[in-house]
Protein backbone atom coordinates (compact mmCIF):
# COMPACT_ATOMS: atom_id res chain seq x y z
CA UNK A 1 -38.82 36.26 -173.31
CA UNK A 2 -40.81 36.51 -169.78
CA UNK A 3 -43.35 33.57 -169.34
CA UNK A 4 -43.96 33.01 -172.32
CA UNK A 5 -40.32 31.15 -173.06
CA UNK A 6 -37.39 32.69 -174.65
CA UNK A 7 -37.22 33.50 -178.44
CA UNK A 8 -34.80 31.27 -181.01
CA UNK A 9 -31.56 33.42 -180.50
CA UNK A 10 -31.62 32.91 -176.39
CA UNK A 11 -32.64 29.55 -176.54
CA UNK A 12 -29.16 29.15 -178.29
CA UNK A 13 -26.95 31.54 -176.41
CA UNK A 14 -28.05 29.97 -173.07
CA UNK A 15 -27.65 26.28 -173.81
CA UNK A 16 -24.52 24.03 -174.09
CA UNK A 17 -20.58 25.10 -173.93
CA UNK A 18 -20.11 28.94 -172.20
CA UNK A 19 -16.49 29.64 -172.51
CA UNK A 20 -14.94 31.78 -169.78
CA UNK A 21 -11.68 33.08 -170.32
CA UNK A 22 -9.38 35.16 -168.73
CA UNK A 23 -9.03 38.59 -169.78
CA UNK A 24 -5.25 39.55 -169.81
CA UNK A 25 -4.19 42.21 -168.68
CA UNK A 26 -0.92 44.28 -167.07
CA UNK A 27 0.25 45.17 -163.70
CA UNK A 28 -2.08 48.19 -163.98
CA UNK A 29 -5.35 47.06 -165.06
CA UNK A 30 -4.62 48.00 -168.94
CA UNK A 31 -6.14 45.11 -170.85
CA UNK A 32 -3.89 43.07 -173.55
CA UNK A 33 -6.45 43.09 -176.69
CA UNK A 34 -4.67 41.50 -178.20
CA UNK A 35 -4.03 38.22 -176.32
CA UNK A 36 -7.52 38.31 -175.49
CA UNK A 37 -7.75 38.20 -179.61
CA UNK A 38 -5.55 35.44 -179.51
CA UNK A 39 -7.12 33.18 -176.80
CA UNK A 40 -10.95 34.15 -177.99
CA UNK A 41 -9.88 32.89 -181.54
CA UNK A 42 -9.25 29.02 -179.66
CA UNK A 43 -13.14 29.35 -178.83
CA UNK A 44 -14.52 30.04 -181.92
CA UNK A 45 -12.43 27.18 -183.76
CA UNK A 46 -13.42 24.94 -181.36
CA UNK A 47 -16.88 26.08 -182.13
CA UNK A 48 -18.26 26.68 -178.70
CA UNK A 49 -21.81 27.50 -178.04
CA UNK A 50 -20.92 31.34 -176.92
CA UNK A 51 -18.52 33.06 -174.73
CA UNK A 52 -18.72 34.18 -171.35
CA UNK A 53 -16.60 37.48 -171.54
CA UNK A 54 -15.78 39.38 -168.07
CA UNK A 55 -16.95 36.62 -165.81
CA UNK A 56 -14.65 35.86 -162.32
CA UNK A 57 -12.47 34.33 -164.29
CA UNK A 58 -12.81 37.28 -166.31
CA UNK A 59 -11.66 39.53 -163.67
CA UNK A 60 -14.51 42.20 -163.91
CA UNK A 61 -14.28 43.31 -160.73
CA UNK A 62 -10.33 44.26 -160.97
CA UNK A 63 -11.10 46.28 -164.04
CA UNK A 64 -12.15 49.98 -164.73
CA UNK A 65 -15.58 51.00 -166.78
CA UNK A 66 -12.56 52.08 -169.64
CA UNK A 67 -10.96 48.51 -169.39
CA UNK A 68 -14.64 46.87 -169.10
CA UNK A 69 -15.68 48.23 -172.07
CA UNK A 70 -11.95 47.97 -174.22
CA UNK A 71 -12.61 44.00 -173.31
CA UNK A 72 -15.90 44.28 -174.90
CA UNK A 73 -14.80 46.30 -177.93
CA UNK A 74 -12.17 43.95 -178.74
CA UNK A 75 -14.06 40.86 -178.77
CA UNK A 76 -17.18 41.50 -180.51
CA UNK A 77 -14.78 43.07 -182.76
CA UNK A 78 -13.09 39.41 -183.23
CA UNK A 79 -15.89 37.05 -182.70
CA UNK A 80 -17.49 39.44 -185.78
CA UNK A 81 -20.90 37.35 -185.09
CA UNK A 82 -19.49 33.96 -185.37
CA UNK A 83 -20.40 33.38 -181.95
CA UNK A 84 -23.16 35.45 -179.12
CA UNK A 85 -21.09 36.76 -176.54
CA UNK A 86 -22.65 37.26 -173.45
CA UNK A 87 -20.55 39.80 -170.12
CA UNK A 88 -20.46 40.49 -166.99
CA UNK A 89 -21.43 43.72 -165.63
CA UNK A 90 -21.22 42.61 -161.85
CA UNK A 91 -20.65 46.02 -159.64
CA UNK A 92 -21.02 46.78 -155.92
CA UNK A 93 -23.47 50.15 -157.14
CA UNK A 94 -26.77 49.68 -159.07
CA UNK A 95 -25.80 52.85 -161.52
CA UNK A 96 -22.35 51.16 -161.86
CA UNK A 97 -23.87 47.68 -163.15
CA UNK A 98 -26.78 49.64 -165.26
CA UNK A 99 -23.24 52.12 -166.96
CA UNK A 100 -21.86 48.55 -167.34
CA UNK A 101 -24.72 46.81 -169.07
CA UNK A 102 -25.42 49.98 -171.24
CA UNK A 103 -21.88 50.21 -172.75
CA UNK A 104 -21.96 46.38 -173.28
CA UNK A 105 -24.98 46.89 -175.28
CA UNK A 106 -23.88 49.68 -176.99
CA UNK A 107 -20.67 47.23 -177.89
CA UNK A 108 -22.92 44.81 -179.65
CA UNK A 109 -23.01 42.44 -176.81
CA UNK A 110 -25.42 39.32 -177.05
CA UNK A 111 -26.87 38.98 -173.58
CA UNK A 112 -25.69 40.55 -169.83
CA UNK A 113 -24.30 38.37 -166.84
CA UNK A 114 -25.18 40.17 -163.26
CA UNK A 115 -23.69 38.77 -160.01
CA UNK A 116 -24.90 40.13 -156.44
CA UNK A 117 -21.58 42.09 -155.86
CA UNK A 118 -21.67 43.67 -152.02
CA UNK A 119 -19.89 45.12 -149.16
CA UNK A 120 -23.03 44.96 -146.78
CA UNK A 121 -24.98 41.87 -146.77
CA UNK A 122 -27.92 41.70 -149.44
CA UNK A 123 -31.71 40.82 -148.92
CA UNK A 124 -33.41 39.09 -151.14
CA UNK A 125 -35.77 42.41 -151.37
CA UNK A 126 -32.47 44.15 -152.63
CA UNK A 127 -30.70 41.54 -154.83
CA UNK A 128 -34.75 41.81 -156.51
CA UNK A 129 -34.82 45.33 -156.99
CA UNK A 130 -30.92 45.47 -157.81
CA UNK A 131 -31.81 42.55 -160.51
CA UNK A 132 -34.86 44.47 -161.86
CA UNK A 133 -33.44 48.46 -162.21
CA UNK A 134 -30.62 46.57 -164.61
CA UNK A 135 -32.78 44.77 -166.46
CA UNK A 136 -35.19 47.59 -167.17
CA UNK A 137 -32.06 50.05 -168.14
CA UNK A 138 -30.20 47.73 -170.39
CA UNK A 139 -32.85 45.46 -171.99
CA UNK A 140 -30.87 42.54 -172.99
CA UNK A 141 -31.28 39.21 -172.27
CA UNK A 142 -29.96 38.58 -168.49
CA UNK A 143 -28.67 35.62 -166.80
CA UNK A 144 -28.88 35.44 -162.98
CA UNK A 145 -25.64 34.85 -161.75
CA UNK A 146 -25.22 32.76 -158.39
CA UNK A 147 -21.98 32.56 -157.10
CA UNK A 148 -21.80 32.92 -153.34
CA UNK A 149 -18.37 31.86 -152.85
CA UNK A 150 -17.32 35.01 -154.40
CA UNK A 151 -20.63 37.18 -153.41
CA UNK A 152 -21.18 35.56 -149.86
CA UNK A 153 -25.48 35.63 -151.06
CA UNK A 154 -27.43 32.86 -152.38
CA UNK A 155 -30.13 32.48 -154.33
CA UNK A 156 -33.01 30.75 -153.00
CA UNK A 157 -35.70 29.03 -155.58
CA UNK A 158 -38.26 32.05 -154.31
CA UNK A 159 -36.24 34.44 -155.48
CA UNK A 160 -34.98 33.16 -158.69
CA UNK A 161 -39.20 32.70 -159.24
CA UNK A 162 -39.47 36.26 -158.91
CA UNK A 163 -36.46 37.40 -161.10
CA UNK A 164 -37.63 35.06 -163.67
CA UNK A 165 -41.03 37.16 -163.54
CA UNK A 166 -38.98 40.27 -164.75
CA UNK A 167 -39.06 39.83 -168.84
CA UNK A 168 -35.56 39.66 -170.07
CA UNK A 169 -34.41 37.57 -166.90
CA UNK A 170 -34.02 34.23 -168.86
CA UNK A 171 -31.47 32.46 -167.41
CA UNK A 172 -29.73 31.01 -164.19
CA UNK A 173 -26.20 30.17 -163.67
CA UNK A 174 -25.52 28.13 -160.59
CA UNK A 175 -22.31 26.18 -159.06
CA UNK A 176 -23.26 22.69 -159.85
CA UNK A 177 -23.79 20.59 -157.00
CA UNK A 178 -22.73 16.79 -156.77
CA UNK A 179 -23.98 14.45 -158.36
CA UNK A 180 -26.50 13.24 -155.81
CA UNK A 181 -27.93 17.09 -155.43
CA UNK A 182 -28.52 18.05 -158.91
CA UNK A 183 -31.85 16.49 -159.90
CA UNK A 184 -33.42 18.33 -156.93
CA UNK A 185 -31.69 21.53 -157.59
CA UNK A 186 -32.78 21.33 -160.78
CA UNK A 187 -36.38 20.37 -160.04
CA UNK A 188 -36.39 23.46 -157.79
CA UNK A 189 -35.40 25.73 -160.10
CA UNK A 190 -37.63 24.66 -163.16
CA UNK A 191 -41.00 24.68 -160.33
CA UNK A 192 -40.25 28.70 -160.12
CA UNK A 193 -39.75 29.34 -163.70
CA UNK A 194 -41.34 28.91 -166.97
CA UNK A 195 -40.82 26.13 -169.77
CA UNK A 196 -37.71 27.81 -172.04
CA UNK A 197 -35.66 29.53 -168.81
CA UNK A 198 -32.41 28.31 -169.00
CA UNK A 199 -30.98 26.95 -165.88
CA UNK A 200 -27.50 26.15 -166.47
CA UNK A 201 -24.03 24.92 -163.78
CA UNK A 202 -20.28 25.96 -163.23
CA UNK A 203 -18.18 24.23 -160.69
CA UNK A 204 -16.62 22.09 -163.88
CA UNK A 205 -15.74 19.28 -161.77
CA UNK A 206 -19.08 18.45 -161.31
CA UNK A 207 -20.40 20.39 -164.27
CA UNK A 208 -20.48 17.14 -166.38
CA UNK A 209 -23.28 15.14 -164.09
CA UNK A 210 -25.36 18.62 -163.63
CA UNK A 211 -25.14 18.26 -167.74
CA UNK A 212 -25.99 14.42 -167.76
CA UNK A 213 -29.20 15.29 -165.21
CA UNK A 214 -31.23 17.90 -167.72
CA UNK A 215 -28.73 21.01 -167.42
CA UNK A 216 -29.22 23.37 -170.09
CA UNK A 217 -25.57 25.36 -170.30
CA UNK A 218 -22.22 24.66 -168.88
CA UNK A 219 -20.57 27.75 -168.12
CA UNK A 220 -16.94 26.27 -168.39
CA UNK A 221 -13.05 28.23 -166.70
CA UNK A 222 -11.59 25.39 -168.62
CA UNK A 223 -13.16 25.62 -171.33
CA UNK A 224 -11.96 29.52 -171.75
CA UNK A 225 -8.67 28.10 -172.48
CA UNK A 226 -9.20 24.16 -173.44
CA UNK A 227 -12.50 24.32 -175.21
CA UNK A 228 -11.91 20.76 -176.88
CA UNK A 229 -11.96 18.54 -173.81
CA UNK A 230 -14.61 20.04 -172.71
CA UNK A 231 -16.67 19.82 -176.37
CA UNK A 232 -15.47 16.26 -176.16
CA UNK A 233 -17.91 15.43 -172.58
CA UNK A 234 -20.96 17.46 -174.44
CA UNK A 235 -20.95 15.37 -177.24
CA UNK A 236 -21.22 12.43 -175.01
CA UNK A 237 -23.65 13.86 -172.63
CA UNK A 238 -25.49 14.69 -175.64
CA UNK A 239 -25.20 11.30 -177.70
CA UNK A 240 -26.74 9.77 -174.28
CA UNK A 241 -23.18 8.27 -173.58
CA UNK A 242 -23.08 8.66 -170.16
CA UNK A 243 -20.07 6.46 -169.27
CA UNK A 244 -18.14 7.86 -172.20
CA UNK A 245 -18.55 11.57 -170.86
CA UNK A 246 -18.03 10.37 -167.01
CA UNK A 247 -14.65 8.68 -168.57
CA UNK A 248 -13.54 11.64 -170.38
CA UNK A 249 -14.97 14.39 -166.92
CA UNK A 250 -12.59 11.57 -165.33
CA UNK A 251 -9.51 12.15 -167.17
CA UNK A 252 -8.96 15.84 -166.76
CA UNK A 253 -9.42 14.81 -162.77
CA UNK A 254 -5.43 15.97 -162.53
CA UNK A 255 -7.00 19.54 -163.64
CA UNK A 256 -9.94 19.23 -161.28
CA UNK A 257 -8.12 18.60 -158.17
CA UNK A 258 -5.40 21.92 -158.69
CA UNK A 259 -8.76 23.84 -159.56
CA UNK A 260 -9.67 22.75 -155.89
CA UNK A 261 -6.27 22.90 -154.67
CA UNK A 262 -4.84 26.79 -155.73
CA UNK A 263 -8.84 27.70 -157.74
CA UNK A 264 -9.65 27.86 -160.94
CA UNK A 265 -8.80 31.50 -161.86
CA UNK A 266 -4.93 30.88 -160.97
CA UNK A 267 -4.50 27.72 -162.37
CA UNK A 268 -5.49 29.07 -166.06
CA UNK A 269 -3.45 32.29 -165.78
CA UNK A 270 -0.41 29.67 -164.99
CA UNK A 271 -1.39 28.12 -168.08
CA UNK A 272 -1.71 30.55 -170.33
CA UNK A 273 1.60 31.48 -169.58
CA UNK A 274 3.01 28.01 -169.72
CA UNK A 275 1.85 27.44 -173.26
CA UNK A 276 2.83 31.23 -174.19
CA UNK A 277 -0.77 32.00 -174.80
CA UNK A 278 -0.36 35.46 -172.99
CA UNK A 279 2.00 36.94 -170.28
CA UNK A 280 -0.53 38.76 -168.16
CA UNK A 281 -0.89 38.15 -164.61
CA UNK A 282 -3.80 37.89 -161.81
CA UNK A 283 -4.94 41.36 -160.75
CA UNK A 284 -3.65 42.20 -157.76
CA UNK A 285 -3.59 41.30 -155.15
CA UNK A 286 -3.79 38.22 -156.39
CA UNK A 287 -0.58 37.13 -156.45
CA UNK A 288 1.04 34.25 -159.65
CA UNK A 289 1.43 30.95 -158.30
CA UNK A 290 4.94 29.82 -157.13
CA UNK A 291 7.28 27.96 -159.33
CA UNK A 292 6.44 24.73 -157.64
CA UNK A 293 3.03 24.95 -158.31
CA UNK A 294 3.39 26.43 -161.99
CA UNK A 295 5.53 23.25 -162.56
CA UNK A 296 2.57 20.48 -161.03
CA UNK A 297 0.17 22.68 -164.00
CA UNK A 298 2.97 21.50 -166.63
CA UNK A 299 2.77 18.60 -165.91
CA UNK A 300 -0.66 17.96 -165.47
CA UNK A 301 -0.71 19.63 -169.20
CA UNK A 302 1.21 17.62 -170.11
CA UNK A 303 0.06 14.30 -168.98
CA UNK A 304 -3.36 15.46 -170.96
CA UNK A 305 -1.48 15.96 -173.76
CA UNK A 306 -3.09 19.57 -173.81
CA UNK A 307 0.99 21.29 -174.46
């Protein structure tokens, strides 16, 4: 890792389909194992590049250390190797995120996912030293996570430079720009890093052209639940059919705009329960969506022909 590139095993974990799914759970925080079973065993049969465990979508900052690491337990457990699992260990306190990454570890995780949680305001100074305390306590393989809708802090390309200095900092996940945006983001990000660092895109409306522009990973919400569309626009991106995967990113716009329209996190919980996947609800106080809207997800299910 470090300069010198990324071994053989990250290379793979940090490059084509992430799957994000939710991680169900009760009215109290008590994780469902075994719906999380259930919906992790979708992934590996669609044969997904790895799994994004505890992500936002994920919910890991609604969820104890004991539910945190209960998550992790059960899905290494099921995944048994067939797939690198890689988990979020975002937490407002540096010893919280370090406990976080340790117990992942421990777990048999494949690689750490660390977002810039705060109350205050961050500085770049202490994102850095935030960043490099977890990375020296844990010593997996780290991904930078940028996500300032949910973190209100941003990652500028100086920065990211100087996290990717740190040795097992190897990869970036942004939210993916539009299309007219991405080459330069891209550019930017592979001028402060070395050949092998992995700069990969959520956002999976416009995931699909950050893809068809040089990304290296898509770190997919739908694909935590619908792996197989999303498969489908890889293997076009990848074949060099670019029209083929814009027609296919095209299709699932029904999905794209409630994403926009009620976010991404929601709209998969309602589904999950529509297609009696798992019963468990948003943490609160994030509330389920109302029957109308739970009805406009059905349909747009159905209409995809994903019921």
């Amino acid at each position: 890792m470090g300069p010198e590139g990324p071994g053989p095993l990250f290379m793979t974990l940090f490059r084509g389909l992430s799957a994000f799914p939710i991680t169900p759970a009760d009215a109290q925080g008590q994780v469902n194992t075994l719906a999380l079973r259930s919906l992790l065993d979708r992934l590996v049969e669609a044969d997904v590049d790895s799994i994004g465990l505890l992500g936002s979508t994920g919910s890991y900052a609604y969820l104890s250390r004991f539910e945190r690491r209960r998550a992790v337990d059960a899905a290494i457990d099921q995944v048994a190797g067939r797939l690198p699992v890689m988990v979020g260990i975002g937490a407002l306190r540096t010893d919280d995120a370090i406990a976080f990454g340790q117990d992942a570890r421990d777990a048999g995780a494949d690689a750490l996912l660390l977002a810039p949680m705060s109350y205050i305001p961050l500085t770049d100074d202490e994102v850095f030293e935030h960043f490099k305390a977890v990375a020296r306590a844990t010593d997996l393989p780290l991904c930078i996570y940028d996500n300032p809708a949910a973190t209100h802090f941003s990652f500028k390309p100086s920065l990211v430079g100087r996290l990717a200095q740190i040795p097992t900092i190897v990869a970036l996940k942004s939210p993916a720009p539009g299309a007219d945006a991405v080459i330069r983001h891209l550019e930017e990000s592979r001028a402060v890093t070395y050949p092998g660092f992995s700069s990969g895109y959520s956002v999976d409306r416009h995931a699909m052209e950050a893809m068809l522009g040089g990304g290296d990973a898509w770190y997919s919400v739908l694909g935590g639940l619908f792996p197989e569309p999303c498969m489908q626009i890889l293997r076009a991106v990848h074949a060099g059919e670019a029209a083929q995967a814009r027609l296919l990113n095209a299709r699932l716009e029904p999905l794209w705009s409630l994403f926009t329209e009620f976010s991404s996190l929601r709209v998969v919980y309602a589904a999950a329960s529509l297609l009696g996947l798992c019963k468990g609800m948003p943490p609160r106080p994030i509330l389920p969506l109302p029957d109308e809207a739970r009805q406009r997800i059905g349909e747009a299910l159905d209409l995809l022909g994903l019921v």
